[in-house]
Protein backbone atom coordinates (compact mmCIF):
# COMPACT_ATOMS: atom_id res chain seq x y z
CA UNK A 1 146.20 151.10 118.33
CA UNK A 2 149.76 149.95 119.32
CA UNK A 3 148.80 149.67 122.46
CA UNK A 4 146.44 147.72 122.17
CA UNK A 5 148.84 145.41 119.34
CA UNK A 6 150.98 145.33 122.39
CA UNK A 7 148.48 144.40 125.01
CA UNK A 8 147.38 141.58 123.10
CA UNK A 9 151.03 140.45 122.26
CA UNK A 10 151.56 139.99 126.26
CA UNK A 11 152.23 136.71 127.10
CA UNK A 12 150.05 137.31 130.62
CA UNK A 13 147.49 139.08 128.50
CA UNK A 14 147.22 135.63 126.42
CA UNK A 15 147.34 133.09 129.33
CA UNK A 16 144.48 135.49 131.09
CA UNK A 17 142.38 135.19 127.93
CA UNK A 18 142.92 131.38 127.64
CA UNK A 19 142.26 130.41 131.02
CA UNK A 20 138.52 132.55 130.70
CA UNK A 21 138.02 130.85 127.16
CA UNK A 22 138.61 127.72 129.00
CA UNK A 23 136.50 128.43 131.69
CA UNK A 24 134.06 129.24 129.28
CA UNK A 25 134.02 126.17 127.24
CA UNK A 26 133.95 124.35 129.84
CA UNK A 27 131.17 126.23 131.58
CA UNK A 28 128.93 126.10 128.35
CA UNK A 29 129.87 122.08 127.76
CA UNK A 30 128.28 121.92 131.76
CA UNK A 31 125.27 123.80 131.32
CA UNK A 32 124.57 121.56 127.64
CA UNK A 33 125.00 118.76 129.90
CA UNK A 34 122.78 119.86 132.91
CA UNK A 35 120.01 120.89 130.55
CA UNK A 36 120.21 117.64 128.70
CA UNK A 37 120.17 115.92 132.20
CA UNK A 38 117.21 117.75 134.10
CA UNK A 39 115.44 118.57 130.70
CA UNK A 40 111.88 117.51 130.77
CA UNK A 41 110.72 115.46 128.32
CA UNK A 42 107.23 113.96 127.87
CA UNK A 43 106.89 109.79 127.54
CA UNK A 44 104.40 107.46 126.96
CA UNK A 45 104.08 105.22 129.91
CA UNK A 46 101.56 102.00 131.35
CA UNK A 47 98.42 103.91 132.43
CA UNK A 48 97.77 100.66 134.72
CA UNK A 49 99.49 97.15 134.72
CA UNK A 50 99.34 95.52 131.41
CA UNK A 51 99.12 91.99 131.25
CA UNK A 52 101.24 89.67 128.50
CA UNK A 53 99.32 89.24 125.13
CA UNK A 54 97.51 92.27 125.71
CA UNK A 55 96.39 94.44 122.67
CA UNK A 56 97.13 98.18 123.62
CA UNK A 57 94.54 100.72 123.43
CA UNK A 58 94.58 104.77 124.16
CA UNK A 59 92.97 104.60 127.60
CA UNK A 60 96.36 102.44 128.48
CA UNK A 61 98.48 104.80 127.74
CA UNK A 62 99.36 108.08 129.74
CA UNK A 63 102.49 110.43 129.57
CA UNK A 64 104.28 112.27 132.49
CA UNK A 65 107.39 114.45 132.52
CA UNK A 66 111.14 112.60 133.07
CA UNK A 67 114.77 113.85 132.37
CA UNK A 68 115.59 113.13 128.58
CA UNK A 69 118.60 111.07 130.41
CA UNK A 70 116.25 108.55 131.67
CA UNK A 71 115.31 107.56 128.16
CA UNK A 72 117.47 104.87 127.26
CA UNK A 73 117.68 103.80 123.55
CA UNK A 74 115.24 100.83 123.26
CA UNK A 75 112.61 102.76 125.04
CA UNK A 76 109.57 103.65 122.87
CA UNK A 77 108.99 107.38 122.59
CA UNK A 78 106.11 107.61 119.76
CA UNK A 79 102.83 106.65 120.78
CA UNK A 80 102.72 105.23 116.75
CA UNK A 81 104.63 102.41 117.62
CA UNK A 82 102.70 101.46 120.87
CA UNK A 83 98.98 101.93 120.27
CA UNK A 84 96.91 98.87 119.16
CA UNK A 85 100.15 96.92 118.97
CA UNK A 86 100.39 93.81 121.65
CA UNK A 87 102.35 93.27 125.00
CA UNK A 88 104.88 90.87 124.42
CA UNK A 89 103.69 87.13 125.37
CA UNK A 90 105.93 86.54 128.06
CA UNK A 91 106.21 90.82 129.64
CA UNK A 92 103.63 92.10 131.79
CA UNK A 93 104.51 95.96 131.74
CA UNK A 94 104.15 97.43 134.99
CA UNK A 95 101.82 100.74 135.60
CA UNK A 96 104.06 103.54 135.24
CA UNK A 97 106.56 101.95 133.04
CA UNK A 98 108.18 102.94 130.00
CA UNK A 99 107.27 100.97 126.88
CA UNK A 100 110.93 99.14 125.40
CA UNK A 101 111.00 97.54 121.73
CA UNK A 102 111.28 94.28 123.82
CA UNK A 103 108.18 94.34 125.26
CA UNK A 104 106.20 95.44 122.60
CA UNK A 105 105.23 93.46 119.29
CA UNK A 106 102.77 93.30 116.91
CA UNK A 107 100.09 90.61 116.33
CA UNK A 108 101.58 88.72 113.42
CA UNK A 109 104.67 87.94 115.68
CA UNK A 110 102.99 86.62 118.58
CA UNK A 111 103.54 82.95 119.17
CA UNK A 112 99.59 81.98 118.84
CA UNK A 113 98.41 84.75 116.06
CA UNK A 114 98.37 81.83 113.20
CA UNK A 115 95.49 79.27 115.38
CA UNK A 116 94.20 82.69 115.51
CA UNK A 117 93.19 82.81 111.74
CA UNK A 118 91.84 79.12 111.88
CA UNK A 119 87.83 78.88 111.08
CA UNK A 120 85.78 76.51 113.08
CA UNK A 121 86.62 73.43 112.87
CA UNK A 122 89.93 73.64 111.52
CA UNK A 123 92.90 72.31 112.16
CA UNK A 124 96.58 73.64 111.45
CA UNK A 125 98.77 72.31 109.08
CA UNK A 126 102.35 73.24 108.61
CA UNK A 127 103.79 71.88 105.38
CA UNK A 128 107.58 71.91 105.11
CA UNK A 129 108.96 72.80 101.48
CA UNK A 130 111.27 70.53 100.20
CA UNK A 131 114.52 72.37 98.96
CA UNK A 132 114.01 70.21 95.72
CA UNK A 133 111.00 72.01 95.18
CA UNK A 134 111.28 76.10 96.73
CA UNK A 135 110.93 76.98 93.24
CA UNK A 136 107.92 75.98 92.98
CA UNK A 137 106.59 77.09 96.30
CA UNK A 138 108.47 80.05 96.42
CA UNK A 139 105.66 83.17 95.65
CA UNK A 140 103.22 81.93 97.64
CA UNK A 141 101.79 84.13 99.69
CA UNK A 142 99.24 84.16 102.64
CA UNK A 143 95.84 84.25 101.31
CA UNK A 144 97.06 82.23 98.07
CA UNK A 145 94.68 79.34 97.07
CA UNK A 146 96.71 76.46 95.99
CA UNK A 147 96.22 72.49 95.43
CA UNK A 148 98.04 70.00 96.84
CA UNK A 149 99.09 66.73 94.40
CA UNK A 150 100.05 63.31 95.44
CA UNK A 151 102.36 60.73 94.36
CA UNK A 152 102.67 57.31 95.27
CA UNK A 153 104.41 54.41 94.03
CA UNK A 154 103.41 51.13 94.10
CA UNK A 155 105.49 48.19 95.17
CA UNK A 156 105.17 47.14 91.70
CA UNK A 157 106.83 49.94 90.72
CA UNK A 158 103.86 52.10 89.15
CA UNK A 159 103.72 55.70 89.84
CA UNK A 160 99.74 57.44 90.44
CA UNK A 161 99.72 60.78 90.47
CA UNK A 162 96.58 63.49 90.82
CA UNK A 163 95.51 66.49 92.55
CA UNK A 164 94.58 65.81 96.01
CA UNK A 165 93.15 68.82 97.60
CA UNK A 166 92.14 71.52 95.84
CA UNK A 167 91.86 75.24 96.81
CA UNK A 168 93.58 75.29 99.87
CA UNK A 169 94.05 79.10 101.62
CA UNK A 170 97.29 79.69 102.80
CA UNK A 171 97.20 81.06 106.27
CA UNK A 172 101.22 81.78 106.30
CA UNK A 173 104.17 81.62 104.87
CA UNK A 174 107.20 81.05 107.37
CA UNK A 175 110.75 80.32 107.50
CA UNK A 176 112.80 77.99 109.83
CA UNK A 177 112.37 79.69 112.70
CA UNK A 178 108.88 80.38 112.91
CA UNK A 179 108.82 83.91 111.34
CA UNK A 180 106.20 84.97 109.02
CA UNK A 181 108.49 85.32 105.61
CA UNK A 182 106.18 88.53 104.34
CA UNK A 183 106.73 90.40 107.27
CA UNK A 184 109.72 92.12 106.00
CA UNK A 185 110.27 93.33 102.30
CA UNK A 186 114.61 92.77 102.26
CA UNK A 187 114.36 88.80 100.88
CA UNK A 188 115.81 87.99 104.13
CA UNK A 189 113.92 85.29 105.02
CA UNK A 190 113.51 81.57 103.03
CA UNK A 191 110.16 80.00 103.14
CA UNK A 192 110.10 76.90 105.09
CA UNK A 193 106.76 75.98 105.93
CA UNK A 194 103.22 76.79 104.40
CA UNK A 195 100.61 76.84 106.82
CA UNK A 196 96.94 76.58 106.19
CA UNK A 197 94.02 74.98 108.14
CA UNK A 198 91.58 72.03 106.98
CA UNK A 199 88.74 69.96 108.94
CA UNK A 200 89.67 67.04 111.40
CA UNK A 201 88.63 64.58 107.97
CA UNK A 202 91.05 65.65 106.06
CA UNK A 203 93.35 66.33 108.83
CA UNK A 204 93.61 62.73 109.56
CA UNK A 205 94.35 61.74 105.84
CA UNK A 206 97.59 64.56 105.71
CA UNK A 207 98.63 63.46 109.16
CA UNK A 208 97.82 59.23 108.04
CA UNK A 209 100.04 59.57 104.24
CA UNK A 210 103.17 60.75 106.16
CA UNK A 211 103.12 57.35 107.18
CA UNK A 212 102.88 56.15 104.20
CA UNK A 213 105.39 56.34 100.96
CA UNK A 214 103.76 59.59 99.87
CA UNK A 215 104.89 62.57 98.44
CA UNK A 216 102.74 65.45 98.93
CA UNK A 217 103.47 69.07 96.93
CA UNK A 218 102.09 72.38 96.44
CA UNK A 219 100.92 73.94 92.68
CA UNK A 220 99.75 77.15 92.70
CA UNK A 221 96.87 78.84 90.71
CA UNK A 222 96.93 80.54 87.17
CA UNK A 223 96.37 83.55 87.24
CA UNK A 224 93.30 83.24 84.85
CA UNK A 225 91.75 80.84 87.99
CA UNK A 226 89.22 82.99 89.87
CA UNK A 227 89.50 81.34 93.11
CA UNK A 228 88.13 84.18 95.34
CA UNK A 229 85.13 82.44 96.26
CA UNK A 230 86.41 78.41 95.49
CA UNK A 231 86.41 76.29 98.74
CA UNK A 232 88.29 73.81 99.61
CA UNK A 233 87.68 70.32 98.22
CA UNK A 234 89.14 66.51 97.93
CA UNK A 235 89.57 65.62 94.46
CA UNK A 236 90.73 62.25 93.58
CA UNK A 237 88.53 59.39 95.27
CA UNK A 238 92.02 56.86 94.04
CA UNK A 239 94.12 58.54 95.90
CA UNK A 240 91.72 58.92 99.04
CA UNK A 241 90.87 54.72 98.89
CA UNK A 242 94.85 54.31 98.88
CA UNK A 243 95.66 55.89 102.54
CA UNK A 244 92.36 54.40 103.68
CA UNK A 245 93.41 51.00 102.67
CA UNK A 246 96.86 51.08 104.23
CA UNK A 247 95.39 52.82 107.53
CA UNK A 248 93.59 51.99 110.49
CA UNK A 249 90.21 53.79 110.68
CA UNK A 250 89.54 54.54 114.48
CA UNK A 251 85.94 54.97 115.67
CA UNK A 252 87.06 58.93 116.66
CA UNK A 253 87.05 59.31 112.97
CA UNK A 254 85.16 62.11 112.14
CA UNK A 255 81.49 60.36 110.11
CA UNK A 256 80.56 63.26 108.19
CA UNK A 257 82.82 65.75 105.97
CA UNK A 258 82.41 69.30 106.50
CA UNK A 259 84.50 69.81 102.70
CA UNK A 260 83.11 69.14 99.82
CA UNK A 261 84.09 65.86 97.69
CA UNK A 262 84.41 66.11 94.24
CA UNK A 263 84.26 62.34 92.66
């Protein structure tokens, strides 16, 4: 036992064990490496060249066998966040290539998705929120029914005010930048613009007051208003005769209303 007390005690002794726990270490950190570089790991990649705004499906998809190095961090890994989303509008991904977070998005965030929910017909309409009034636009929510009131003052001085529109679907709800405001749940985004979609008629009376001194704002619903099945309507005939009077009516004017026109 003292021998051994003494063997260990030996200043060689320790420098020999050292060195071969060193060599060890090292040796171990190598192979961890090396495995981690030549591992194979299994990725989703372009079964054939996929064009920009492309919807992904399954028989685009294929995997095949590359170090786990190759994988850099943006690269997409889980077919869950590939399949049936879109290719990015301005990446065509190449066959063979990796799918990346920047060439990948859904279909809410691509450029064109909200002329996408317009019916026939239609036209889109992007009504900015005054800051004056976010509290009373702020809730609204894509697929919301609202009515839109107008107020105009006279150069006399007198003030008319009445609904103008009435049950009007909200197609989105964005912010500044373009950004649908519902996409994320965090409050992070302010609603900027509601966007909805009427017929060329009406169309041309929106587009017509903003030349005019109008003011134009949202109300939303009750909740005791069943407006599942409501469509959308003019209301106030006043209020119609007023831009029509201080406008030029073109002979590309739409003849016949596809909305109906409550008197």
């Amino acid at each position: 036992m003292n021998s051994i007390v003494r063997f260990l005690k030996n200043k060689n002794t320790v420098t020999v064990i050292g060195v071969i726990a060193g060599i060890a270490i090292l040796y171990i950190g190598y192979t961890i490496t090396l495995n981690k570089t030549v591992k194979p790991t299994s990725v989703p990649v372009a079964a054939r060249t996929i064009q920009p705004r492309t919807k992904i499906t399954a028989d685009m998809i294929k995997y095949v066998d590359v170090p786990e190095s190759y994988i850099s961090e943006n690269a997409l890994t889980d077919e869950n966040q590939i399949l049936n989303y879109f290719s990015n509008y301005n990446t065509m991904i190449p066959e063979g290539s990796m799918f990346y977070n920047e060439s990948v998005t859904t279909e809410q965030a691509m450029p064109n998705y909200i002329q996408t929910l317009l019916k026939e017909g239609e036209y889109g309409v992007a009504y900015t929120i005054n800051p004056a009034e976010n509290t009373i636009s702020w809730g609204i929510m894509p697929g919301d029914k609202i009515d839109l009131y107008m107020r105009v003052t006279s150069d006399e001085g007198s003030v008319m005010l009445g609904k103008f529109l009435e049950n009007v679907e909200i197609l989105a709800v964005t912010d500044d930048e373009g950004n649908n405001v519902y996409e994320t749940s965090d409050g992070s985004r302010t609603p900027s613009k509601l966007v909805f979609g009427v017929q060329e008629d009406i169309f041309l009376l929106l587009l017509r007051s903003n030349s005019l001194d109008i003011e134009i704002f949202p109300i939303q619903h009750g909740a005791w208003v069943d407006d599942s099945e409501a469509t959308t309507k003019l209301t106030t005939q006043e209020l119609i005769d007023y831009i029509k009077a201080r406008t030029v009516q073109l002979s590309t004017d739409p003849t016949n209303s596809t909305i109906e026109q409550v008197r």
